[in-house]
Protein backbone atom coordinates (compact mmCIF):
# COMPACT_ATOMS: atom_id res chain seq x y z
CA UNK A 1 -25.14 -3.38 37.13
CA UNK A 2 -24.50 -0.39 34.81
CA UNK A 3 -20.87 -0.57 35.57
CA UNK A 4 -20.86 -3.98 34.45
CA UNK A 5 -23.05 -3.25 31.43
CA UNK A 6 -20.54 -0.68 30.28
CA UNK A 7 -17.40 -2.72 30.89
CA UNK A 8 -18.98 -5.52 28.73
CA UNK A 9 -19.63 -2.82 26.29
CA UNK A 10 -16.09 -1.90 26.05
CA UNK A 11 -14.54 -4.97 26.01
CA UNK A 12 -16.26 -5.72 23.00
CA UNK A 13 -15.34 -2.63 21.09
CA UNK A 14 -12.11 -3.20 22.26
CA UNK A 15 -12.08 -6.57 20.60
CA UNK A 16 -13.40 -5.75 17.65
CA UNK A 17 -10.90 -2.73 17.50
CA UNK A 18 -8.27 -5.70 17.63
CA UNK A 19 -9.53 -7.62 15.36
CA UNK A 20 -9.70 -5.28 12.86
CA UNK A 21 -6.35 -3.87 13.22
CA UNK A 22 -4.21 -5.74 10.38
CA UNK A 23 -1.93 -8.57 11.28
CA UNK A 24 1.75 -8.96 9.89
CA UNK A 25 2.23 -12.56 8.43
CA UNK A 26 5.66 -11.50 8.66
CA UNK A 27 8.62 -8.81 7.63
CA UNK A 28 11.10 -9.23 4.66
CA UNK A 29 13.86 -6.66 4.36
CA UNK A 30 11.89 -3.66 3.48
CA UNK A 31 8.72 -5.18 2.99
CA UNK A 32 6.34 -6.49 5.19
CA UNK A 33 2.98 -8.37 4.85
CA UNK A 34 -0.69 -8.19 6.57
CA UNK A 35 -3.69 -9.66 6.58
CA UNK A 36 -6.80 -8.05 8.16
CA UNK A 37 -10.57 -8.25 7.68
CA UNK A 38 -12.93 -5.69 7.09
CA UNK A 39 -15.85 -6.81 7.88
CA UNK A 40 -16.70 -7.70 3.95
CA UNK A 41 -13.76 -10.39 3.85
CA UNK A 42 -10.34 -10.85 3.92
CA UNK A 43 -7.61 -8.58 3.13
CA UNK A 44 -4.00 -9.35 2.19
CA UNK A 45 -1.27 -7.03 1.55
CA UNK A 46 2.24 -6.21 1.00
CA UNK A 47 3.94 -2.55 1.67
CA UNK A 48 6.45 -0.32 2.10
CA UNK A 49 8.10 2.73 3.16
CA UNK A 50 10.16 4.76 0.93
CA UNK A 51 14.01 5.02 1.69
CA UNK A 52 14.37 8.54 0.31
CA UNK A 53 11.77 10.75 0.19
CA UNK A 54 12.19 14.54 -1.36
CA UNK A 55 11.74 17.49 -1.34
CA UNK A 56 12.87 17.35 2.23
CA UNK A 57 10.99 20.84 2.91
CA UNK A 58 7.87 19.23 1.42
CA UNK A 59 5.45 18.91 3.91
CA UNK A 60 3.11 15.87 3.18
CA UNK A 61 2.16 12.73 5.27
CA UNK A 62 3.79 9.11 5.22
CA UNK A 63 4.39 7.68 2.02
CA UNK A 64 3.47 4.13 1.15
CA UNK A 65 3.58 1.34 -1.17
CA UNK A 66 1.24 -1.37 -1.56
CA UNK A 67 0.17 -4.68 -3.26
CA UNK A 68 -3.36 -6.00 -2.07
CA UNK A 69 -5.85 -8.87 -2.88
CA UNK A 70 -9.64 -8.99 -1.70
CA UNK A 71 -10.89 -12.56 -1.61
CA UNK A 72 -14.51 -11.01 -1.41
CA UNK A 73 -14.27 -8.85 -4.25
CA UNK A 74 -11.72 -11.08 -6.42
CA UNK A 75 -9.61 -8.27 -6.67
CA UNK A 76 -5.77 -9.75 -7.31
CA UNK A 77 -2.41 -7.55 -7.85
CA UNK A 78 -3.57 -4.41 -7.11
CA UNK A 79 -0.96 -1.74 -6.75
CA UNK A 80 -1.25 1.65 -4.74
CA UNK A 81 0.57 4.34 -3.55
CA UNK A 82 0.40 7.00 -1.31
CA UNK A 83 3.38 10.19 -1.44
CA UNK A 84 1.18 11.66 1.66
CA UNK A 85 -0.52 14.79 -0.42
CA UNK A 86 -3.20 15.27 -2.76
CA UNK A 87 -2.38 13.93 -5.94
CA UNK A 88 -2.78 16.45 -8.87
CA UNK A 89 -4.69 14.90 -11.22
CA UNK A 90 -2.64 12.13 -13.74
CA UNK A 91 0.52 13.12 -12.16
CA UNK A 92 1.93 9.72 -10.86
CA UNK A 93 4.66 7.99 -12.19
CA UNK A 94 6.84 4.58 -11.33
CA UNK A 95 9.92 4.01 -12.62
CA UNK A 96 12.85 1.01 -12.50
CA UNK A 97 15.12 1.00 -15.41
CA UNK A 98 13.94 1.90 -18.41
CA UNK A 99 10.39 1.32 -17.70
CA UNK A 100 7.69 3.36 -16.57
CA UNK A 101 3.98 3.22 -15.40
CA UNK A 102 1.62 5.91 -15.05
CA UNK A 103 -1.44 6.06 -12.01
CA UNK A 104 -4.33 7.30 -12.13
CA UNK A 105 -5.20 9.22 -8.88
CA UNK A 106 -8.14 10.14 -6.23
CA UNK A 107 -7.30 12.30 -3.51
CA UNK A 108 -4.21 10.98 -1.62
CA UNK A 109 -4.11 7.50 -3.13
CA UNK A 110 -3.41 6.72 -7.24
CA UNK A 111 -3.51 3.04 -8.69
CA UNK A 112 -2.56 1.44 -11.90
CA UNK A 113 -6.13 1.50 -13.95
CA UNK A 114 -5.35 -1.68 -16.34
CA UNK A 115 -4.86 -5.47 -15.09
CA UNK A 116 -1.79 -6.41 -17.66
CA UNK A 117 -0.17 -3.06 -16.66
CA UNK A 118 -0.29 -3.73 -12.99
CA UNK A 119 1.05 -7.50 -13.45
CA UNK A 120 3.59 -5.81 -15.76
CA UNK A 121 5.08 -3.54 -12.91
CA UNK A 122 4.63 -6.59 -10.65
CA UNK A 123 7.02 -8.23 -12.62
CA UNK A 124 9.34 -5.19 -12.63
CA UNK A 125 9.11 -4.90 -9.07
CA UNK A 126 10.40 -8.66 -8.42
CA UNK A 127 13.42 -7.89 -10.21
CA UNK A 128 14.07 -4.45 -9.72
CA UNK A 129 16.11 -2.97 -6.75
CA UNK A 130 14.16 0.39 -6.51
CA UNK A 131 11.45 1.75 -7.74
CA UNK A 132 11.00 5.49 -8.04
CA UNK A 133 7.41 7.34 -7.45
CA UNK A 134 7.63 10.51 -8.77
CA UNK A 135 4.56 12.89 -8.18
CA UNK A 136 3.29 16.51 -8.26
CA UNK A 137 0.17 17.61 -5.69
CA UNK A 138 -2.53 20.65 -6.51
CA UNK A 139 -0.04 23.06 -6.38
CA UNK A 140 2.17 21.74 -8.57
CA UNK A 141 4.56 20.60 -5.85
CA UNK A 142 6.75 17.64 -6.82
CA UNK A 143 7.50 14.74 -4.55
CA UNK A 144 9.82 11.96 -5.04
CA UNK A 145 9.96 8.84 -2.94
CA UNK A 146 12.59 6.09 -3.53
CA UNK A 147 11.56 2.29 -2.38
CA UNK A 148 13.81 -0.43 -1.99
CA UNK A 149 12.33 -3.69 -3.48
CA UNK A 150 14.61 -5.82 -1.03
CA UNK A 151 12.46 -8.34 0.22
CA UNK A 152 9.05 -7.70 -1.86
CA UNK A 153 8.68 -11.29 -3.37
CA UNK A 154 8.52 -12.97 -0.42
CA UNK A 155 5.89 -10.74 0.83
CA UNK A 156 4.48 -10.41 -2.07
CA UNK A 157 4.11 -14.10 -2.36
CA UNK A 158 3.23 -14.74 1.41
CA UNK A 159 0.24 -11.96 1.11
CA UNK A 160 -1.40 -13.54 -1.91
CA UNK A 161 -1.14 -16.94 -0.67
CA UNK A 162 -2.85 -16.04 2.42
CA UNK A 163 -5.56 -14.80 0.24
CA UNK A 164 -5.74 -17.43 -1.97
């Protein structure tokens, strides 16, 4: 009876471990999109891995790029990255082209604090072929990662209309 107790148990942690983990809606290029939900709602979003990342000798976890929407907490556009250290305060930068956009950061995560700005670089991104995250952690360490933007429309577009 215990035996079966505990087996139930774990097959429903293990289902809810599954059901949490996100889901691709599908990969594009570079890009790829997910949905998964969190227990508040539903969570769409779009990332990326960089295609050059330096220093080489830097060590620092996976680097990512993302685009997310929350249904639940009508959040839309929202763009984060990750370079894999501890940001140093103020110290994140995108660039494509001639135009720039500076992140505010928290730990090992810095987003774009103003609505326009992020639909700005949105637009950027759709027509851009790379965008460059340049980024210094707390000891003044700079990291560089380079992302190809082959393929973010379509997820992009496939993540926010699984949102919508």
């Amino acid at each position: 009876m215990i035996r079966k107790i505990l087996f139930l148990f774990f097959l429903g942690f293990l289902f809810e471990a599954i059901a949490s983990e996100p889901k691709t809606l599908g990969k594009y290029k570079n890009w790829e999109a997910f949905t998964y939900n969190d227990g508040k709602g539903k969570i769409c979003f779009a990332q990326t891995i960089p295609t050059e990342r330096s220093p080489k000798n830097l060590k620092r976890d996976a680097s990512r790029l993302f685009v997310t929407f929350r249904k639940s907490d009508k959040i839309k556009n929202e763009v984060s990255v990750t370079s894999g250290h501890i940001y140093k305060q103020s110290s994140v930068n995108a660039k494509s082209g001639k135009n720039s956009f500076l992140f505010f950061s928290q730990g090992k995560f810095a987003w774009i604090s103003d609505g326009e700005e992020e639909f700005n670089l949105i637009k950027v991104m759709k027509k851009a072929s790379k965008l460059s995250i340049s980024a210094s952690d707390l000891k003044g360490n700079k990291s560089r990662d380079l992302y190809s933007m082959m393929g973010f429309t379509k997820a992009y577009n496939t993540a926010k209309k699984s949102c919508a």
